[in-house]
N, C-alpha and C. Protein backbone atom coordinates (compact mmCIF):
# COMPACT_ATOMS: atom_id res chain seq x y z
N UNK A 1 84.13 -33.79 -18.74
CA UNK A 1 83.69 -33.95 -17.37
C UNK A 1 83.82 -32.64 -16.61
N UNK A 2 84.85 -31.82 -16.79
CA UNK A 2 84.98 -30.49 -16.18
C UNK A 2 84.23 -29.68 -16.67
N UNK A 3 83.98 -29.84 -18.07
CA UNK A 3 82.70 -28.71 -18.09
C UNK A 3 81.40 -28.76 -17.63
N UNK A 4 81.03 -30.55 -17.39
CA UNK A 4 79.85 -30.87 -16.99
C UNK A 4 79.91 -30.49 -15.80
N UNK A 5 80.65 -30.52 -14.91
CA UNK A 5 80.92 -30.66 -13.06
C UNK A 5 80.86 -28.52 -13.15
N UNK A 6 81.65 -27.66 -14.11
CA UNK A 6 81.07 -26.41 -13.88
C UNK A 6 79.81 -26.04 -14.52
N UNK A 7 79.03 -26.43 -15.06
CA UNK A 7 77.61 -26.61 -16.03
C UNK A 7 76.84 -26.31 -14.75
N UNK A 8 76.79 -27.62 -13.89
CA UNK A 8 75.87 -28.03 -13.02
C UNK A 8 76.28 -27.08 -12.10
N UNK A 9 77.56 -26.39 -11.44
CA UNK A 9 77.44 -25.73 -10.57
C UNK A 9 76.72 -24.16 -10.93
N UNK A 10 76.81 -23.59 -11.73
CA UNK A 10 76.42 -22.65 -12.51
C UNK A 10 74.92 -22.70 -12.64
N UNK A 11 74.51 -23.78 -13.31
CA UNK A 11 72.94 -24.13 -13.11
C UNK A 11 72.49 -24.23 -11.30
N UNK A 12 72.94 -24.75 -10.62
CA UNK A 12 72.50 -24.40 -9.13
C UNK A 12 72.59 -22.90 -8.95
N UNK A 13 73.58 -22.43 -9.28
CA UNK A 13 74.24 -20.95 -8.70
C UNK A 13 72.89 -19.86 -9.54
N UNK A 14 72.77 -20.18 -10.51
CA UNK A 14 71.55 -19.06 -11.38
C UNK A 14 70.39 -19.69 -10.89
N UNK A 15 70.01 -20.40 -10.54
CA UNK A 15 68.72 -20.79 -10.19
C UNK A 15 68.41 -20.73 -8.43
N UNK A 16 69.36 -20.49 -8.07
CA UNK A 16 69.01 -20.19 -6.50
C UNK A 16 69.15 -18.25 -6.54
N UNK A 17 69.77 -17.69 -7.42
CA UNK A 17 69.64 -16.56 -7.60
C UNK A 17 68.38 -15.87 -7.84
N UNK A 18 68.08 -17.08 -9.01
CA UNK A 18 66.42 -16.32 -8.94
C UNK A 18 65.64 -16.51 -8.40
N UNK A 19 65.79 -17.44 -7.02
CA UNK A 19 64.94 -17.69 -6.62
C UNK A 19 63.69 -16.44 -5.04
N UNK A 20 63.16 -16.21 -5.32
CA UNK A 20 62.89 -14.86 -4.35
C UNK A 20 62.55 -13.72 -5.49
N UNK A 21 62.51 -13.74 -6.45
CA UNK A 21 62.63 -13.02 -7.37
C UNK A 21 60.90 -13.09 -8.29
N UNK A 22 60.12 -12.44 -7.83
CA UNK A 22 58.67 -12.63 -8.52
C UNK A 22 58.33 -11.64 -8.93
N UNK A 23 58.58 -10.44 -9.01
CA UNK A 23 58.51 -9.34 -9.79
C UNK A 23 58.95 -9.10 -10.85
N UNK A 24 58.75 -8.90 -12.19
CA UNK A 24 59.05 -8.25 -13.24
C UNK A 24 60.45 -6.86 -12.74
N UNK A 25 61.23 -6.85 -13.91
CA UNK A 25 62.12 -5.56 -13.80
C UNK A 25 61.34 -4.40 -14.16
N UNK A 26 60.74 -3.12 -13.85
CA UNK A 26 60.25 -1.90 -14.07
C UNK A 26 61.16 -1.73 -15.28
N UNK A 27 59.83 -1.08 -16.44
CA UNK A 27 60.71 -0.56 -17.42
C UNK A 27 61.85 0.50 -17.59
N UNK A 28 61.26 1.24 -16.31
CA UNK A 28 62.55 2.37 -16.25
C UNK A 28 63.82 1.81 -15.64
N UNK A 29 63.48 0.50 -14.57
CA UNK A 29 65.23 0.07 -14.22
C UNK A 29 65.91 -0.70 -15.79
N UNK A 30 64.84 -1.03 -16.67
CA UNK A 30 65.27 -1.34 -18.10
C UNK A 30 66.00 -0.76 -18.98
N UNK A 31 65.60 0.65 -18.83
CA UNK A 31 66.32 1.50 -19.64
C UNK A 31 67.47 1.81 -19.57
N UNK A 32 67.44 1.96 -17.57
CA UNK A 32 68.79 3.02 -17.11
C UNK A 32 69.65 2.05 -17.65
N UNK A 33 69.90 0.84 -17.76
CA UNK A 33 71.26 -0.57 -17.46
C UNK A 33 71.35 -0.24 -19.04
N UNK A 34 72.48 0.92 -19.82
CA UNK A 34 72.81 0.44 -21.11
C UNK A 34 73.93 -0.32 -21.31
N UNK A 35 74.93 -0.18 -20.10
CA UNK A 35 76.44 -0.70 -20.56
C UNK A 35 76.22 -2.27 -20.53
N UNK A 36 77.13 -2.43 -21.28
CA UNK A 36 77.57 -4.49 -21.25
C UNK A 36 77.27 -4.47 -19.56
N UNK A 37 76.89 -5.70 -19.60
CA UNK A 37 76.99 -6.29 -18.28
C UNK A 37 78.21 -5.92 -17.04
N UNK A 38 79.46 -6.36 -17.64
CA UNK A 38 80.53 -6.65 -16.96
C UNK A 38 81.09 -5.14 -16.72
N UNK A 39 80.92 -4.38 -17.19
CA UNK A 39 81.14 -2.56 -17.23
C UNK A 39 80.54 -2.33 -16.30
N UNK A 40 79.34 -2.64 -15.88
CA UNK A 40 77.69 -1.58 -15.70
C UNK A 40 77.81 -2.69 -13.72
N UNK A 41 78.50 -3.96 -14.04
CA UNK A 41 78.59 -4.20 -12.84
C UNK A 41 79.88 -3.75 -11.88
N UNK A 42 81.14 -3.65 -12.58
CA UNK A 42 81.75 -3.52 -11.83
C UNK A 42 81.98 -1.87 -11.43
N UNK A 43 81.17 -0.82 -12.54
CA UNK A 43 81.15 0.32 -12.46
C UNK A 43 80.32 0.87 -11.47
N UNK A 44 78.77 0.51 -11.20
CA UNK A 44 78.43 1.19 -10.07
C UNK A 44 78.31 0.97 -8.97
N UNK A 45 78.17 2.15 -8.21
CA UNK A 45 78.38 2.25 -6.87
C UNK A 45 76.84 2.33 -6.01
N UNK A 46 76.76 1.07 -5.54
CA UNK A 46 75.18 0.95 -5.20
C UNK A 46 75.23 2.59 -3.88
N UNK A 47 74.04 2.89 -3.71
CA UNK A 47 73.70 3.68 -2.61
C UNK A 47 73.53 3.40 -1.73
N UNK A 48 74.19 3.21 -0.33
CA UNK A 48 74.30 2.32 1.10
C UNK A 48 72.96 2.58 1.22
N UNK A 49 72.20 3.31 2.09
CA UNK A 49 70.64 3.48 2.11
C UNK A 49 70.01 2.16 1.26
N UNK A 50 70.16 1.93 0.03
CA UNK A 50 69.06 1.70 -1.13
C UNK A 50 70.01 0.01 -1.03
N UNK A 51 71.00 -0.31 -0.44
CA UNK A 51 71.44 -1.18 -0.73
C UNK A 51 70.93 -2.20 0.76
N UNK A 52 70.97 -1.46 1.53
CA UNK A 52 70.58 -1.72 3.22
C UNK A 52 69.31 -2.25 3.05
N UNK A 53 68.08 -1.34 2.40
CA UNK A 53 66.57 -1.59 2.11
C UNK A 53 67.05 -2.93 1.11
N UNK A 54 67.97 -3.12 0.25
CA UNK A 54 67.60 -4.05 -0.46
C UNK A 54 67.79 -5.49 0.52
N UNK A 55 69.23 -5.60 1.00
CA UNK A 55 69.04 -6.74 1.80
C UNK A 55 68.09 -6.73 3.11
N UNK A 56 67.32 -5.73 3.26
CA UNK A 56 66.24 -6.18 4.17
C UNK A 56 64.92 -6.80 3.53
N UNK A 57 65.00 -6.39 2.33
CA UNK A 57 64.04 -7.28 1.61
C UNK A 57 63.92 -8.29 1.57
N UNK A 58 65.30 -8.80 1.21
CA UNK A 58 65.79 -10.17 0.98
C UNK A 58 65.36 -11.45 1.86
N UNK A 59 65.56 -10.53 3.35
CA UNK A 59 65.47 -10.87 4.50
C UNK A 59 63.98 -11.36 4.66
N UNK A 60 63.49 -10.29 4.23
CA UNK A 60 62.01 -10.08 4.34
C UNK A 60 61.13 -11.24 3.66
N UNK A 61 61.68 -11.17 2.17
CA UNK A 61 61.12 -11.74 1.57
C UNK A 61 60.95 -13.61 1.43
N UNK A 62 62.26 -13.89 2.36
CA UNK A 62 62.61 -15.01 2.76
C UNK A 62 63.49 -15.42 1.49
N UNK A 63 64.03 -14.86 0.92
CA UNK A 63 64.92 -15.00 -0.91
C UNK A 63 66.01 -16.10 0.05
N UNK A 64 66.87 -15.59 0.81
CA UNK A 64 68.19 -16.32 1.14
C UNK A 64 67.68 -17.43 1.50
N UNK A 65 66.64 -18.10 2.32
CA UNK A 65 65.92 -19.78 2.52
C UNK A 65 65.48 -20.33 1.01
N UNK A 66 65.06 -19.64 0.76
CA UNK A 66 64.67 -20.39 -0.76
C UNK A 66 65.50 -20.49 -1.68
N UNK A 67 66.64 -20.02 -1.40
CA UNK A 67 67.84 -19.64 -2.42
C UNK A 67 68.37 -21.68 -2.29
N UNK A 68 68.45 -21.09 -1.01
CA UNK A 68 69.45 -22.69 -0.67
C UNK A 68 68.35 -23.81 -0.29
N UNK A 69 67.15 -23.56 -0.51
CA UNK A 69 65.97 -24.81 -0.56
C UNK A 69 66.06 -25.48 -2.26
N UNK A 70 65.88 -24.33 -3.02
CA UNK A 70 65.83 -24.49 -4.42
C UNK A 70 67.19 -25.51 -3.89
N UNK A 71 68.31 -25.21 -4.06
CA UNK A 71 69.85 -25.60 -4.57
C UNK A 71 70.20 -27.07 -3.99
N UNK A 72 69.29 -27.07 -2.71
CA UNK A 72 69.45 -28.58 -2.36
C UNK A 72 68.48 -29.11 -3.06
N UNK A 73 67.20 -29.01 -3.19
CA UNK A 73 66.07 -29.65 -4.24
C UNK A 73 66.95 -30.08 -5.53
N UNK A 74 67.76 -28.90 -6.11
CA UNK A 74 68.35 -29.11 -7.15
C UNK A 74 69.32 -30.47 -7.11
N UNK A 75 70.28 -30.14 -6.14
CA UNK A 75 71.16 -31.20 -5.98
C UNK A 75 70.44 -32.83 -5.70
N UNK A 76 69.29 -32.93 -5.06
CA UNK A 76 68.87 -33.97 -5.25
C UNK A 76 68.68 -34.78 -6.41
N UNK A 77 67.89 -33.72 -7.11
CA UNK A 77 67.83 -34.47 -8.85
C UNK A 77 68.57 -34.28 -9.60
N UNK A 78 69.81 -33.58 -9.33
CA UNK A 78 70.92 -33.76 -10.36
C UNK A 78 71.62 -34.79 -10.02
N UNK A 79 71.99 -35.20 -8.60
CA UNK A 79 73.11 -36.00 -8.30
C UNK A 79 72.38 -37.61 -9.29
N UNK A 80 71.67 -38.11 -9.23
CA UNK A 80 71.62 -39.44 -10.06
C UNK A 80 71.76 -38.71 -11.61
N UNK A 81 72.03 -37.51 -12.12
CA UNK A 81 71.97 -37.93 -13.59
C UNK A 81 73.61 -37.73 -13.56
N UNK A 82 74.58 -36.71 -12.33
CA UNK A 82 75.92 -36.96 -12.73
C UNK A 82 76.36 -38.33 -12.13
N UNK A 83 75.70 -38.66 -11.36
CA UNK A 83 76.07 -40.17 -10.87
C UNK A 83 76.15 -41.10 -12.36
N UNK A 84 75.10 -40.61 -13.27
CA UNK A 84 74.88 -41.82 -14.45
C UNK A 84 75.95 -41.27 -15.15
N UNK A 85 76.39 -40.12 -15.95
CA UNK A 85 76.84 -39.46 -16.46
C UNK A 85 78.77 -40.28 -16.29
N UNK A 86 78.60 -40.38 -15.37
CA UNK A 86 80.37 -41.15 -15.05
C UNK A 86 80.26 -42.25 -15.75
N UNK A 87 81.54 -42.87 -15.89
CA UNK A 87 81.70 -44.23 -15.48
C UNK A 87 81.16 -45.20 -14.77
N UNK A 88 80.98 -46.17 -15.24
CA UNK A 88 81.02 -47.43 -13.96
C UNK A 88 82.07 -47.35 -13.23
N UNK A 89 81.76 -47.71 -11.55
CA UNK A 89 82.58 -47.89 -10.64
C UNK A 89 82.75 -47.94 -9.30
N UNK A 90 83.45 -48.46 -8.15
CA UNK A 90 82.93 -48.16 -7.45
C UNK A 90 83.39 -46.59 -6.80
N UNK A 91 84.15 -45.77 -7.42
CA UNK A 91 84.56 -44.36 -6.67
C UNK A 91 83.21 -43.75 -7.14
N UNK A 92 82.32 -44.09 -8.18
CA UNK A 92 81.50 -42.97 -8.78
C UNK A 92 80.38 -42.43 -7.45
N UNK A 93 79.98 -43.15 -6.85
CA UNK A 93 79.17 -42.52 -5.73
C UNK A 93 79.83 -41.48 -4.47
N UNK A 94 81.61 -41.83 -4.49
CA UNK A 94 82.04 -41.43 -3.33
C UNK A 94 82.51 -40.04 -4.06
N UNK A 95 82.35 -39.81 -4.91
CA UNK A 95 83.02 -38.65 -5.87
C UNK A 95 81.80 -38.04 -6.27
N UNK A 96 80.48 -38.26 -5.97
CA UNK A 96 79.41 -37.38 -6.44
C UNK A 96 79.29 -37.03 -5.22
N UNK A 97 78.96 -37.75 -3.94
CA UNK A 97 79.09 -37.54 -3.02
C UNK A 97 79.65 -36.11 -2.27
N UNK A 98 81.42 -36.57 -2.41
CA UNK A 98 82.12 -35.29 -2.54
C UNK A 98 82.03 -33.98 -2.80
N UNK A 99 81.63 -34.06 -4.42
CA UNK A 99 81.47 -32.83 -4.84
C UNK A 99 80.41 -32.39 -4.44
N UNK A 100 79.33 -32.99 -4.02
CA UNK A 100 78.02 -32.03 -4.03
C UNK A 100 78.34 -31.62 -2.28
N UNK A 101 79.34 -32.23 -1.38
CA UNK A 101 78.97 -31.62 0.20
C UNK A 101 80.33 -30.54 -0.22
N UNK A 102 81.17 -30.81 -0.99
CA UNK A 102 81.88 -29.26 -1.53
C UNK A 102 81.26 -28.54 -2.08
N UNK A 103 80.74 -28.70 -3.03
CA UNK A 103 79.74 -27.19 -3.63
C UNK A 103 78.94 -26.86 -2.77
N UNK A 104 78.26 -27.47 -1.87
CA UNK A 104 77.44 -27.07 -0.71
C UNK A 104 77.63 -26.07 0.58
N UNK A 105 79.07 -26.95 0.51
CA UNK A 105 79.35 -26.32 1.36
C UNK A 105 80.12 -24.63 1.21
N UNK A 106 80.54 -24.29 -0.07
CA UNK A 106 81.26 -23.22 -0.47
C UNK A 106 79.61 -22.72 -0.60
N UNK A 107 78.26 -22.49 -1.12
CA UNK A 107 77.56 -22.10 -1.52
C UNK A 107 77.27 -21.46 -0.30
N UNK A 108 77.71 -20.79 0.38
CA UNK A 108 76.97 -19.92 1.17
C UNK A 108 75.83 -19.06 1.10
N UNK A 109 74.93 -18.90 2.30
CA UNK A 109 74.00 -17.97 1.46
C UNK A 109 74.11 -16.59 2.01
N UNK A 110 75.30 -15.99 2.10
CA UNK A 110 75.38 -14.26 2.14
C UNK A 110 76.20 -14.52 1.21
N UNK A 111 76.84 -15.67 0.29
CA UNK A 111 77.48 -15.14 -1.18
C UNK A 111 76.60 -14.86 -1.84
N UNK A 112 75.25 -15.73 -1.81
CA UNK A 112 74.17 -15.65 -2.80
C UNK A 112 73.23 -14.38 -2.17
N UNK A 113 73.06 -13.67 -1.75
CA UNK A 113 72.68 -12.48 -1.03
C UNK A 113 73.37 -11.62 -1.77
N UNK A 114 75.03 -11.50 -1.63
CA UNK A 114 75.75 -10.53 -2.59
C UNK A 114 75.97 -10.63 -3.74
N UNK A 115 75.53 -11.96 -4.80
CA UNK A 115 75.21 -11.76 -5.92
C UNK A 115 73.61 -10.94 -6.31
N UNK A 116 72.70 -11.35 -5.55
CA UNK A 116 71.55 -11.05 -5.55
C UNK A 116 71.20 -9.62 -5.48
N UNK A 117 72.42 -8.74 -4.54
CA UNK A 117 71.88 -7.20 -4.28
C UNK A 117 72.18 -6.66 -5.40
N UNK A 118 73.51 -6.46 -6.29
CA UNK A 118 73.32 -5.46 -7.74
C UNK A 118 72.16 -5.72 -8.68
N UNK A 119 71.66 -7.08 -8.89
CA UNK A 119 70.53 -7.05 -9.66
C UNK A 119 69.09 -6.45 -9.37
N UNK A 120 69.17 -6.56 -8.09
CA UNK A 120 67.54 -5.70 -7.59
C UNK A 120 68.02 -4.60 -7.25
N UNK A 121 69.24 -4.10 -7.46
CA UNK A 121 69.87 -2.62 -7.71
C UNK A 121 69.48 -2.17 -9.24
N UNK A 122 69.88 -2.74 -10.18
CA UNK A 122 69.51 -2.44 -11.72
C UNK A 122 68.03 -2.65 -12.01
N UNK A 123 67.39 -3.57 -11.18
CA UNK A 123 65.85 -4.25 -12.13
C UNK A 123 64.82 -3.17 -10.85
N UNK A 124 65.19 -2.73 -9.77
CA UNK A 124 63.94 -1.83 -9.28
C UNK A 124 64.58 -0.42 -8.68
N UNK A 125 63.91 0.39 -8.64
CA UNK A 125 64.17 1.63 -7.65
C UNK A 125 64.53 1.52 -6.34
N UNK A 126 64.98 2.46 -5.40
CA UNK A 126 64.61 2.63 -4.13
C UNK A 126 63.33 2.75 -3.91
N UNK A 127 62.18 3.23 -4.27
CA UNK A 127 61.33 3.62 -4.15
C UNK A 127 60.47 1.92 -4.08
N UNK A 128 60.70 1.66 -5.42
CA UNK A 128 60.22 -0.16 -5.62
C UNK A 128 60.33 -1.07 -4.45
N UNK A 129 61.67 -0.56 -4.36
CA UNK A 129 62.34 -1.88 -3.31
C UNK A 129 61.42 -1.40 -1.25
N UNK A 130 61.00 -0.51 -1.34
CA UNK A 130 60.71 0.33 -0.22
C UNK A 130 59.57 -0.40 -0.42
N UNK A 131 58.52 -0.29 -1.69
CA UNK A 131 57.20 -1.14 -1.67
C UNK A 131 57.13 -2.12 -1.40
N UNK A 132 58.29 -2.94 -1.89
CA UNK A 132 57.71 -4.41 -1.38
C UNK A 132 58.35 -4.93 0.28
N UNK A 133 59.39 -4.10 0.55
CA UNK A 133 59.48 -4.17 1.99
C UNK A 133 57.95 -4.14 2.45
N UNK A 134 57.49 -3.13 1.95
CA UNK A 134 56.20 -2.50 2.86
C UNK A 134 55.13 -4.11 3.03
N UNK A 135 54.86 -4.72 1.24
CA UNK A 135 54.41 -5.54 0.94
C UNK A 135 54.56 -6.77 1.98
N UNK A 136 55.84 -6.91 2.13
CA UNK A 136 56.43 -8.55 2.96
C UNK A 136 55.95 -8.15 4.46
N UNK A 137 55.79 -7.02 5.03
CA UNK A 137 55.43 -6.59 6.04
C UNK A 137 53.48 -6.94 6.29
N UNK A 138 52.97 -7.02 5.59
CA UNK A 138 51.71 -7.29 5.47
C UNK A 138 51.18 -8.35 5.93
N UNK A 139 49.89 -8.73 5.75
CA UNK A 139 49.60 -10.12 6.47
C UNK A 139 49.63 -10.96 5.43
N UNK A 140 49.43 -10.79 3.80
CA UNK A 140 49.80 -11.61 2.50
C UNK A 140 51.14 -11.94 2.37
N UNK A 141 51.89 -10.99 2.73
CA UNK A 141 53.11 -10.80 2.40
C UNK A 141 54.03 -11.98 3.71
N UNK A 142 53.64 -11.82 4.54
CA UNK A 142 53.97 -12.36 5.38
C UNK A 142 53.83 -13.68 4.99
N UNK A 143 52.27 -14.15 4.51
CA UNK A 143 52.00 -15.48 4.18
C UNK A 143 52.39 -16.28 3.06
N UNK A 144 52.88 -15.44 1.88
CA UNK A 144 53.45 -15.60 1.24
C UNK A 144 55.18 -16.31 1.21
N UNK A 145 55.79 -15.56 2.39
CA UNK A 145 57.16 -16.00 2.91
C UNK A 145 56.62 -17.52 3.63
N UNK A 146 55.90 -17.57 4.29
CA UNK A 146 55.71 -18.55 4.61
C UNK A 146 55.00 -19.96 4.01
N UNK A 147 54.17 -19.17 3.05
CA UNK A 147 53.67 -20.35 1.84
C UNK A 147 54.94 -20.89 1.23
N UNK A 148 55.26 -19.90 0.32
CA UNK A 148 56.18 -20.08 -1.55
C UNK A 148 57.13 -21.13 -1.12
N UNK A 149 57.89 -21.08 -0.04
CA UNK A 149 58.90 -22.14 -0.14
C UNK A 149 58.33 -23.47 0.08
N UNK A 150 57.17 -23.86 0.62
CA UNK A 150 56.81 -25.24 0.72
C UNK A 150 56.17 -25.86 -0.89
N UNK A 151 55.82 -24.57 -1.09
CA UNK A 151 54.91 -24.32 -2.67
C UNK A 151 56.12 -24.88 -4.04
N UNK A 152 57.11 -23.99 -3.32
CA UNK A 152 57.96 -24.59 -4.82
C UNK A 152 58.44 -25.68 -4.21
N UNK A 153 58.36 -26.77 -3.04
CA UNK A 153 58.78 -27.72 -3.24
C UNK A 153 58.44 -28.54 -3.65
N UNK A 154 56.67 -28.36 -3.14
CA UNK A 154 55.68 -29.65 -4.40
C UNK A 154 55.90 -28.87 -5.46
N UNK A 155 56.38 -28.26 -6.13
CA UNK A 155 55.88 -27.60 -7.38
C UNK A 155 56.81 -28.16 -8.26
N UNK A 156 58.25 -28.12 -7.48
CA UNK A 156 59.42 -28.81 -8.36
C UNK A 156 59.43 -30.51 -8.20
N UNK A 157 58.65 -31.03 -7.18
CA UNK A 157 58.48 -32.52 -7.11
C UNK A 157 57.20 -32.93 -8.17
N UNK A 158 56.33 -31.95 -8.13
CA UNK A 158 55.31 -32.93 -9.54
C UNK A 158 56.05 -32.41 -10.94
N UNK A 159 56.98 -31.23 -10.67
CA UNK A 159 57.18 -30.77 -12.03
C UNK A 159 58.73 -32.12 -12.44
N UNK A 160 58.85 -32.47 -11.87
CA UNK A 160 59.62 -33.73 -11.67
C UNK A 160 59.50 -34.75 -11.97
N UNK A 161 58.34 -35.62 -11.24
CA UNK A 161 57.39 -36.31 -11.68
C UNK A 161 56.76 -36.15 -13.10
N UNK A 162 55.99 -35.13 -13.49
CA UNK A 162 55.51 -34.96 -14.53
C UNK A 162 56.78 -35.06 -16.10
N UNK A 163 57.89 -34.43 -15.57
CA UNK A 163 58.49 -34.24 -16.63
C UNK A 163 59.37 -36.02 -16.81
N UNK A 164 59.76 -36.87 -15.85
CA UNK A 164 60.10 -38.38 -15.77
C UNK A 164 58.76 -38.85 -16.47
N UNK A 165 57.62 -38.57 -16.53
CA UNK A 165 56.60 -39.46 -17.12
C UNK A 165 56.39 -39.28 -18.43
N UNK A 166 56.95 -37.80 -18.95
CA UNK A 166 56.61 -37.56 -20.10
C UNK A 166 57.95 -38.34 -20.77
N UNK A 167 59.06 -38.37 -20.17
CA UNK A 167 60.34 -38.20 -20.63
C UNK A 167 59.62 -39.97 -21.09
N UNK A 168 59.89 -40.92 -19.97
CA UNK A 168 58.84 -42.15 -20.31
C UNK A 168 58.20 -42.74 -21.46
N UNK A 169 57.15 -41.48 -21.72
CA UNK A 169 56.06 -41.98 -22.86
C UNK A 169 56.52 -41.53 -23.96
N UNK A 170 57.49 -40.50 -24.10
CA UNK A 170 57.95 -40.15 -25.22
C UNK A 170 59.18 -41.41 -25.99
N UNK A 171 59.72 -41.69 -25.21
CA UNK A 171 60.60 -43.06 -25.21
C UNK A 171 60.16 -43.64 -25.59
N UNK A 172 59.38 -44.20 -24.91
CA UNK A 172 58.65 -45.20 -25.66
C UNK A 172 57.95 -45.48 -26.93
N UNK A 173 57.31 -43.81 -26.94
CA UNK A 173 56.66 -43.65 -28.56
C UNK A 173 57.86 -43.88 -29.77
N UNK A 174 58.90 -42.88 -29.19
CA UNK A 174 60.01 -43.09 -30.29
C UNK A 174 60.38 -44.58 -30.72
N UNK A 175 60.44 -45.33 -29.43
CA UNK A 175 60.79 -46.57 -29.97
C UNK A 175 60.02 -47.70 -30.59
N UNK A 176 58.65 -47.50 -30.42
CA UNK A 176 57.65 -48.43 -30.85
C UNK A 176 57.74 -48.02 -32.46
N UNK A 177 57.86 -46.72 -32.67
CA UNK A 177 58.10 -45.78 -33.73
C UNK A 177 59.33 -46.57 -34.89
N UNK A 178 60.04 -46.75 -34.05
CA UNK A 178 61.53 -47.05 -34.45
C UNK A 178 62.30 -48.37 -33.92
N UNK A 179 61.57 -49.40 -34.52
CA UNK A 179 62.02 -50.88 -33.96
C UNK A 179 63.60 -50.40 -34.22
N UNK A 180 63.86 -50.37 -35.13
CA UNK A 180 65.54 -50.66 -35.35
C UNK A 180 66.03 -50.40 -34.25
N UNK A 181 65.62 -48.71 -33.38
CA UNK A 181 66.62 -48.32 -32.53
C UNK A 181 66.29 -49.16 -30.92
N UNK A 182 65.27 -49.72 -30.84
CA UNK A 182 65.11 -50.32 -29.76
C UNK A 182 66.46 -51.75 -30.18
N UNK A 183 66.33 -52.60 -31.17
CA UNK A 183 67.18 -53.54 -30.91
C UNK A 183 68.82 -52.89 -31.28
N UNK A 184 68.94 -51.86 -31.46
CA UNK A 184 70.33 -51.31 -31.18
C UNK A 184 70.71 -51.31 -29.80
N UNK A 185 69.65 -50.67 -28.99
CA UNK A 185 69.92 -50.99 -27.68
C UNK A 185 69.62 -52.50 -26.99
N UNK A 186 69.01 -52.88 -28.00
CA UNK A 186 69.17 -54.32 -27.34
C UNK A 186 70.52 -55.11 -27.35
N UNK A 187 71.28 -54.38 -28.75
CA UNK A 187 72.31 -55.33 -29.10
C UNK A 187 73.51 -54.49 -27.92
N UNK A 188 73.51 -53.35 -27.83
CA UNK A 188 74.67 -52.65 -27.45
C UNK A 188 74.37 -53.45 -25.64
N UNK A 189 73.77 -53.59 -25.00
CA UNK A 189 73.24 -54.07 -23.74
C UNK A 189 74.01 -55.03 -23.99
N UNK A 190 73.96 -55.84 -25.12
CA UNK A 190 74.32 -57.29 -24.59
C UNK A 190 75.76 -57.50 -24.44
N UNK A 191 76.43 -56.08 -25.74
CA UNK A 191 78.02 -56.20 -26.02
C UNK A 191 78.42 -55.70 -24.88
N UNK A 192 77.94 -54.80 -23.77
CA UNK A 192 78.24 -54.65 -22.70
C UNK A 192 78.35 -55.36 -21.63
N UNK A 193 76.96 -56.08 -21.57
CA UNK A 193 77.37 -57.69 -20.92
C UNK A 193 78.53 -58.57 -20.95
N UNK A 194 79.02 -58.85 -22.66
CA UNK A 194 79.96 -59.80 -22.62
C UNK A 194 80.81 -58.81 -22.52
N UNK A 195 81.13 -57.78 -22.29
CA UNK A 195 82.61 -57.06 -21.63
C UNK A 195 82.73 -57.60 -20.43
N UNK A 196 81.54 -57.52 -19.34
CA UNK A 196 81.92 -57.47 -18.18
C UNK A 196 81.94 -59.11 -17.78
């Protein structure tokens, strides 16, 4: 259960990271990053200038709203699978509950801002990061901040939809496939019944 409860926070936490993030890394910010990760992060020393342009990007780009749009989207459709994932009971709702307005609430979004600046420190230039300031400044760019976040919300609701329907028909194929395992679950249903 503790690894599942840090799984899921980790999966929110990387996925609101990337979120704002639509550019490819330049091959040359590819090259420069040779050290391990954990070296190469705690070793450099971003350039105030180049670090300033980066969180104005951020700003710009609308990354910190979508960070924490993604993470609640997320939490919506995770909370019924850790809700299933428990026990029967009645604490199980007041304890998913819980945890998700605690992780929520620790999830700040200038933490996720300061995870966010060393990576568009390693994956673009000053020079890069100066372009797409320029970019978000535009009248696309602009519309873009104002499209993408409504965009990935239908985008993650049919991709939602779509993926519950497949999940569905695939079930079903398996089991039409596989009488035995349908009345396994028929039988295990019932031994659960006469428990309760």
């Amino acid at each position: 259960m503790k690894h599942f409860l840090s799984g899921v926070a980790v999966s929110l936490l990387a996925t609101s990271i990337a979120a704002g993030q639509a550019a490819a890394p330049s091959k040359s910010a590819q090259l420069q990053d040779t050290k391990p990760a954990s070296t190469a992060a705690s070793a450099v020393k971003i350039d105030p200038a180049k670090e300033a342009d980066i969180r104005r990007l951020l700003e710009l780009s609308g990354a910190r709203a979508l960070a924490l749009q993604m993470m609640d989207e997320m939490g919506k459709s995770l909370k019924p699978m850790l809700t299933n994932s428990l026990p029967p009971g009645d604490y199980r709702d007041k304890l998913v509950d819980l945890f998700f307005a605690k992780f929520m609430a620790k999830a700040d979004s200038d933490s996720l801002v300061n995870l966010a600046v060393p990576e568009y420190d390693k994956n673009f230039t000053h020079d890069e990061i100066l372009r797409l300031i320029a970019f978000y400044q535009t009248p696309v760019g602009k519309k873009a901040v104002a499209v993408i976040p409504q965009l990935t919300a239908t985008l993650q609701q049919k991709g939602r939809t779509w993926g519950e329907s497949l999940g569905r028909e695939s079930m079903m194929e398996v089991l039409t496939e596989h009488p035995e395992l349908q009345q396994q679950i028929v039988d295990a249903q019932k031994a659960a019944q006469a428990k309760n």
